[in-house]
C-alpha atoms as a PDB file:
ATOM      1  CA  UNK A   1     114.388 394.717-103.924  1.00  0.00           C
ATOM      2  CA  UNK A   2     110.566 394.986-104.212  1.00  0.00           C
ATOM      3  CA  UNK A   3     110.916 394.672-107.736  1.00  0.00           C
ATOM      4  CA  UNK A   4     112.961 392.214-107.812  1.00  0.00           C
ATOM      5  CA  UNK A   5     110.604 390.206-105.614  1.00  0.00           C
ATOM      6  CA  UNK A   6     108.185 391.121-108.182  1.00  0.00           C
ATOM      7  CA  UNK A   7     109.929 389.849-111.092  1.00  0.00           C
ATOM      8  CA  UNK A   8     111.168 386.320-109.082  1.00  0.00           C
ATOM      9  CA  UNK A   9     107.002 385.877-108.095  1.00  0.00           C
ATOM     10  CA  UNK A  10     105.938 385.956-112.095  1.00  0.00           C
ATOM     11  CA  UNK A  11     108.920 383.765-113.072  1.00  0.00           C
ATOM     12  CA  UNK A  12     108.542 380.680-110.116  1.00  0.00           C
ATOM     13  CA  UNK A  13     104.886 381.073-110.723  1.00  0.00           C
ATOM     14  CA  UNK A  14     105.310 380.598-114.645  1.00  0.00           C
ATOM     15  CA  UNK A  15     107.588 377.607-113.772  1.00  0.00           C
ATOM     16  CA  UNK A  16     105.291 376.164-111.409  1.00  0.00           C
ATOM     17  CA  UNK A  17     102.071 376.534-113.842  1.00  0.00           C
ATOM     18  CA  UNK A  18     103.973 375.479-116.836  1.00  0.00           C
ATOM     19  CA  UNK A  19     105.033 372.157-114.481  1.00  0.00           C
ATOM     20  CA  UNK A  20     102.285 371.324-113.510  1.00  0.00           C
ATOM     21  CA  UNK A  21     100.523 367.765-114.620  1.00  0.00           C
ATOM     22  CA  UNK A  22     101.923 365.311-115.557  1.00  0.00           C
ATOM     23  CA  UNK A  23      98.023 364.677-117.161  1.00  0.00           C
ATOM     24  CA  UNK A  24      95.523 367.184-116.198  1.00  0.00           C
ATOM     25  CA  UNK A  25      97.943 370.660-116.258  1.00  0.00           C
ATOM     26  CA  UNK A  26     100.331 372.396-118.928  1.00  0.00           C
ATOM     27  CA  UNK A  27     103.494 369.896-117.832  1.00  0.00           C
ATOM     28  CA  UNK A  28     105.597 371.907-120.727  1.00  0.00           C
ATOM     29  CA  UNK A  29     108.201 371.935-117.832  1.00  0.00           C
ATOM     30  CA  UNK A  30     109.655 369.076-116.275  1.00  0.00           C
ATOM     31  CA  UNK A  31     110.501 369.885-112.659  1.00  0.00           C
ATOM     32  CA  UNK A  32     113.584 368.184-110.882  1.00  0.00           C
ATOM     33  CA  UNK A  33     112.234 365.637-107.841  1.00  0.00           C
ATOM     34  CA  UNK A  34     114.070 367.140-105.224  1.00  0.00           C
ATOM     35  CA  UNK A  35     111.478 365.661-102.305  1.00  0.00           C
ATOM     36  CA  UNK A  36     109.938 362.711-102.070  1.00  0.00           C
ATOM     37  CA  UNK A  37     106.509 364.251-103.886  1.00  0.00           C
ATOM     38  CA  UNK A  38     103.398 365.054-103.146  1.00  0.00           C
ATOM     39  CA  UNK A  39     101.713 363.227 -99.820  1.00  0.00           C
ATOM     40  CA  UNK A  40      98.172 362.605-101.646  1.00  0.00           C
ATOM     41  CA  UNK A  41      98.822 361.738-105.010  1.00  0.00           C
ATOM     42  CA  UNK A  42     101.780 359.426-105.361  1.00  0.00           C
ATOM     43  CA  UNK A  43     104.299 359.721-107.838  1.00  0.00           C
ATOM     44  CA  UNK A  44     103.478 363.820-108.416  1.00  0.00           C
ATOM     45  CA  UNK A  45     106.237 365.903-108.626  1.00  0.00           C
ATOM     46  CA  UNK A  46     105.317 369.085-105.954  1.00  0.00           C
ATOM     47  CA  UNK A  47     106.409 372.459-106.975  1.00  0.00           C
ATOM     48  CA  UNK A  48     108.193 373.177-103.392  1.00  0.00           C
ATOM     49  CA  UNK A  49     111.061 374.965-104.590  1.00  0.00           C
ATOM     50  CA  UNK A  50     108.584 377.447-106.765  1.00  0.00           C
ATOM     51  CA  UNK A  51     106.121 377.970-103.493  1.00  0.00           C
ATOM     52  CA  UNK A  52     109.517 378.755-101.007  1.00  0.00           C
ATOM     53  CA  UNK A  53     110.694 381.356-103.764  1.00  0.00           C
ATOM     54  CA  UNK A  54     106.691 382.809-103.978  1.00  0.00           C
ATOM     55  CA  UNK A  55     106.903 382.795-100.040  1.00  0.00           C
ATOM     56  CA  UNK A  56     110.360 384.624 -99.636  1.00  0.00           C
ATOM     57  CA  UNK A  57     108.920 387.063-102.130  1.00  0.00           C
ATOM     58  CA  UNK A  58     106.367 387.705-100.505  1.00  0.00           C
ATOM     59  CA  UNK A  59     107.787 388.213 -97.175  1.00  0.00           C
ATOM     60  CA  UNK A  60     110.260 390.978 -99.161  1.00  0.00           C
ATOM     61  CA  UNK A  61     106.976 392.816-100.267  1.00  0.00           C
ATOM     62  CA  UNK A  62     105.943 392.275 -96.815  1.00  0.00           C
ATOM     63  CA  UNK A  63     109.502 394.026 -95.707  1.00  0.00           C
ATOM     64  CA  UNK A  64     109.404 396.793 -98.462  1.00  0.00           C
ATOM     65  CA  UNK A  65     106.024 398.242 -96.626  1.00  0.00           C
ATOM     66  CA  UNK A  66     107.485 398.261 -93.410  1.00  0.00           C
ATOM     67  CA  UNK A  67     110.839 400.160 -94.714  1.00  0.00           C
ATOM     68  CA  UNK A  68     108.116 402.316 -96.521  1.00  0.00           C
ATOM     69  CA  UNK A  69     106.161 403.617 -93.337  1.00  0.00           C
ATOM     70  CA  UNK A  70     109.523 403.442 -91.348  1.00  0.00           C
ATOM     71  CA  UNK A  71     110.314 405.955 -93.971  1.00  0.00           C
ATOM     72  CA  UNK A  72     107.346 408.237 -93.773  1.00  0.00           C
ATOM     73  CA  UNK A  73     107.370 408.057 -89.791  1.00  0.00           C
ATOM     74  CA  UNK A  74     110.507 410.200 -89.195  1.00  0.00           C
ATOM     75  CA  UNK A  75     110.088 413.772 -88.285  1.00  0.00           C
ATOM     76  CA  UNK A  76     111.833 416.795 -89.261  1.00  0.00           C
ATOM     77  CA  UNK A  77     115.671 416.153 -89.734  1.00  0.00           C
ATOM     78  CA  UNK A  78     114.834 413.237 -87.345  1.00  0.00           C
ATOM     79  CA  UNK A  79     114.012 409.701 -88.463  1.00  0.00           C
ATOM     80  CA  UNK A  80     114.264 407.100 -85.017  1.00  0.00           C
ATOM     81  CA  UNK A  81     112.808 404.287 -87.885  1.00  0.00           C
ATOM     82  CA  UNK A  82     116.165 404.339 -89.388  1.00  0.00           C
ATOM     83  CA  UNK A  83     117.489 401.182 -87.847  1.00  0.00           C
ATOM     84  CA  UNK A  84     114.337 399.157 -88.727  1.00  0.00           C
ATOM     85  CA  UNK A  85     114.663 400.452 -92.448  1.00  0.00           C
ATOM     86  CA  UNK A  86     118.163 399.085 -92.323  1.00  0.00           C
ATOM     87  CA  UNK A  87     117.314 395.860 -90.487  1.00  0.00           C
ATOM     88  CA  UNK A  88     114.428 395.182 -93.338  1.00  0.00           C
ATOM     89  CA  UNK A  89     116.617 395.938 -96.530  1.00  0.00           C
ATOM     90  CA  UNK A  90     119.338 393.948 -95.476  1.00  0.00           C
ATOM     91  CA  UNK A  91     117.256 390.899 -94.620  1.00  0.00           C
ATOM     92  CA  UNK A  92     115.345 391.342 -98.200  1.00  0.00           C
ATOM     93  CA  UNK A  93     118.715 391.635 -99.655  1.00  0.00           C
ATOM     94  CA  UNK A  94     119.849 387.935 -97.511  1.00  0.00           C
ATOM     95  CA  UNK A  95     116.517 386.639 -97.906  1.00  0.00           C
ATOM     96  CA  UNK A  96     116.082 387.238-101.601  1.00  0.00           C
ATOM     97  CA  UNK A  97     119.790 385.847-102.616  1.00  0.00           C
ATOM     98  CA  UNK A  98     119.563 382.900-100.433  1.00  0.00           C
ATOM     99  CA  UNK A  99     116.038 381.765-101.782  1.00  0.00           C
ATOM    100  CA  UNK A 100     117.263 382.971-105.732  1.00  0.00           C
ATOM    101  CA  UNK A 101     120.517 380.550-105.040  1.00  0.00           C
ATOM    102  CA  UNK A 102     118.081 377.809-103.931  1.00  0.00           C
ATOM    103  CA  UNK A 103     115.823 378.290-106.815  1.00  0.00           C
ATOM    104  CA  UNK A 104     118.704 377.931-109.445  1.00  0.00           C
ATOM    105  CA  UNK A 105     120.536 374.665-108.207  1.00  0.00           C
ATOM    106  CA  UNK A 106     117.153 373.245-107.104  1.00  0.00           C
ATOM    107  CA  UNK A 107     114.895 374.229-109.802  1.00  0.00           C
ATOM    108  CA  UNK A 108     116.759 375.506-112.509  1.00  0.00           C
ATOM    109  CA  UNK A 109     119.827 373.158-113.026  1.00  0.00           C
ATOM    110  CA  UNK A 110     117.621 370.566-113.057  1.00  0.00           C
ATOM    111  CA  UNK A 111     114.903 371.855-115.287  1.00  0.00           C
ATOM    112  CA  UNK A 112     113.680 370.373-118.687  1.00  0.00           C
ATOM    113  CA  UNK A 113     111.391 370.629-121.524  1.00  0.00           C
ATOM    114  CA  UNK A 114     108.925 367.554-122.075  1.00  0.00           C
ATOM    115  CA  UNK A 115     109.689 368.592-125.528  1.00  0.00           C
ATOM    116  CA  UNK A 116     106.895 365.353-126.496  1.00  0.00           C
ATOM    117  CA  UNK A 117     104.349 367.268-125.245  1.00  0.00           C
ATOM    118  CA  UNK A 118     105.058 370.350-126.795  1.00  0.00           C
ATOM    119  CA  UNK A 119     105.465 369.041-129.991  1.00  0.00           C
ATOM    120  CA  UNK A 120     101.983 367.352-129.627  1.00  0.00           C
ATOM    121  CA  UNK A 121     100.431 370.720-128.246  1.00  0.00           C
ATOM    122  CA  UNK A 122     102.246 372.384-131.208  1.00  0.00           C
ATOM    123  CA  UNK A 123     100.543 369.970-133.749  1.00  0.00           C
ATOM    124  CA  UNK A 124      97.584 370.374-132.549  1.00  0.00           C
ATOM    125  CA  UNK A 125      97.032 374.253-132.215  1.00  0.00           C
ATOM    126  CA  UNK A 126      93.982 375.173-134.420  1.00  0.00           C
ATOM    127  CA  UNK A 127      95.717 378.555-135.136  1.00  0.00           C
ATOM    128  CA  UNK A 128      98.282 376.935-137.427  1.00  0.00           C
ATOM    129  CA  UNK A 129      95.766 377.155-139.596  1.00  0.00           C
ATOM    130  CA  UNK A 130      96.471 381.152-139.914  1.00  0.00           C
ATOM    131  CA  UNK A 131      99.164 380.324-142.030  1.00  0.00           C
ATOM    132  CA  UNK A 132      97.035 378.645-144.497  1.00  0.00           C
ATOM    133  CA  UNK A 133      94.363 381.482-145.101  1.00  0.00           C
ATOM    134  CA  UNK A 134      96.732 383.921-147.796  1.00  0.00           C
ATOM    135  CA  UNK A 135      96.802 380.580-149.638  1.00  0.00           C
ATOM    136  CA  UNK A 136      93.560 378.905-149.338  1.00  0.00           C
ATOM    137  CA  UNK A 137      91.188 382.030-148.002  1.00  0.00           C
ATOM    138  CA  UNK A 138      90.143 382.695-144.749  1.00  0.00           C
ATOM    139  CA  UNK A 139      86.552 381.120-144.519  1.00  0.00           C
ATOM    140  CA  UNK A 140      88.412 377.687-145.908  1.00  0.00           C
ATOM    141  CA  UNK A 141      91.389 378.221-142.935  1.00  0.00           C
ATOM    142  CA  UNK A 142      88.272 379.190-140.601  1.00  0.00           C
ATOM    143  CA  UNK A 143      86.330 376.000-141.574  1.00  0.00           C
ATOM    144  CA  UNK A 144      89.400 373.562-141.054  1.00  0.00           C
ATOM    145  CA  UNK A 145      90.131 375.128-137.596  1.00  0.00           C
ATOM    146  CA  UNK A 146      86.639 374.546-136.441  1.00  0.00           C
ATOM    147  CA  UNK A 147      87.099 371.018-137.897  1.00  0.00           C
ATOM    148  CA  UNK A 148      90.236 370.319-135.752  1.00  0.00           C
ATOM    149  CA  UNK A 149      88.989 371.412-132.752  1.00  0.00           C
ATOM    150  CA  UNK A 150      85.658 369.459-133.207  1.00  0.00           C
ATOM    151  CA  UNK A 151      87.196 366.397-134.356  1.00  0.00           C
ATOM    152  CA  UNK A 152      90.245 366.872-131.999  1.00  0.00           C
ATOM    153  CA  UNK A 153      92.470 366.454-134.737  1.00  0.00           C
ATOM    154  CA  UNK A 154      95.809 367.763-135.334  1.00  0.00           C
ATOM    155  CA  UNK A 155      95.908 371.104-137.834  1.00  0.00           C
ATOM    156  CA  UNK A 156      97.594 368.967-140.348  1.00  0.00           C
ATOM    157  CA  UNK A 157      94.864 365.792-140.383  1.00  0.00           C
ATOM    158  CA  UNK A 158      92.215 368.187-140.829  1.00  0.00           C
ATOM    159  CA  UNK A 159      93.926 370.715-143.381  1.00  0.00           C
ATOM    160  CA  UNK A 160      94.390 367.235-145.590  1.00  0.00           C
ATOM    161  CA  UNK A 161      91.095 366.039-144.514  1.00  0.00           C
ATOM    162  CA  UNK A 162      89.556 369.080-146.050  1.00  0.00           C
ATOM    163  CA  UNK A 163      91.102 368.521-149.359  1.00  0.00           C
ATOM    164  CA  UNK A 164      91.976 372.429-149.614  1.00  0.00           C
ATOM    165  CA  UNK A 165      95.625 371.499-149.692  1.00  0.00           C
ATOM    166  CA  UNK A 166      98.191 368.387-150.115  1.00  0.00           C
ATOM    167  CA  UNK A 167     100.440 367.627-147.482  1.00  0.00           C
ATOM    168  CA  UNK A 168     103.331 369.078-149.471  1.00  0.00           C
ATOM    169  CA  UNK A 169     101.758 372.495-149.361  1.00  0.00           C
ATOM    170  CA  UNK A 170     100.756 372.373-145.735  1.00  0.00           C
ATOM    171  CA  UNK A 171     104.547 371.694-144.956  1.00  0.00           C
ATOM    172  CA  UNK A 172     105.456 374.503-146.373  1.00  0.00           C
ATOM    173  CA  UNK A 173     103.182 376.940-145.500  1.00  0.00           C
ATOM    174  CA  UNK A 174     102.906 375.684-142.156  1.00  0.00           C
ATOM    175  CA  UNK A 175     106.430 375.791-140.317  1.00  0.00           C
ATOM    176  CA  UNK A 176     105.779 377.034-136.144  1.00  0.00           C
ATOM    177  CA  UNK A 177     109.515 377.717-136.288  1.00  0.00           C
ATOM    178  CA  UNK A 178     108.919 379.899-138.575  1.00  0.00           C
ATOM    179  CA  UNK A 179     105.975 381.597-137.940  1.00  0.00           C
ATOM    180  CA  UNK A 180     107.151 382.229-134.547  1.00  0.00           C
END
């Protein structure tokens, strides 16, 4: 169960970072407005669902130590911490489906991708320009990252900026699909 805490901790923390924004974070992630949002700045989508998952999980680690020295306290054949190891697995167990349950149909099922901004962040990573060094050499790939990112132009603008190659060739040596 502690792992599974674990495991549920790195994923509503991912969703949370990832939905954060809309302007100043990541905001890959739109996150379903299940309250009425966030009581300082207006119109903000709060991660509530992600924080009750990170607090349930954290109350299970909480749990899994007590279960632990409940476990080392017994003596001999004799262990009088049973019934508090069983108590504290059982409400992990509860605890841990009920808040996973909560974080699917309230998080989850209503997730989606601001696949505009992604698409824009996509454009705009200097390290498409990886694809272009076999082709054009690494100091002229090197030298038209550098250019992006000081210009704060997309990879593509600054690859035909440079006049190393035509748009043509960039398109086809630069595909993210693909190079994912």
């Amino acid at each position: 169960l502690r792992g599974v805490a674990v495991v549920l901790t790195k994923f509503a923390n991912d969703v949370r970072w990832l939905g954060s924004g809309p302007r100043a974070g990541l905001h890959e992630l739109v996150l379903p407005a299940n309250e009425p949002g966030s009581s300082i700045m207006p119109g903000k989508v709060n991660p509530t669902q992600c924080e009750a998952l990170l607090m349930v999980c954290q109350q299970v680690v909480g749990l899994d130590v007590a279960v632990a020295l409940a476990g080392a306290s017994g003596n001999l054949q004799l262990n009088t911490f049973r019934p508090v190891m069983v108590h504290d697995v059982l409400t992990q167990a509860r605890l841990l489906g009920d808040a996973a349950d909560h974080f699917r149909r309230f998080v989850i099922d209503g997730l989606e991708l601001d696949e505009a901004r992604i698409a824009d962040q996509v454009a705009r990573s200097a390290m498409l320009v990886t694809a272009l060094a076999p082709s054009i050499g690494y100091d002229a790939a090197a030298a038209i990252a550098h250019d992006a990112v000081a210009r704060d132009l997309a990879a593509r603008e600054a690859a035909l900026a440079s006049g190393h190659v035509t748009a043509e060739e960039f398109d086809l040596l630069v595909d993210p699909r693909r190079l994912t």
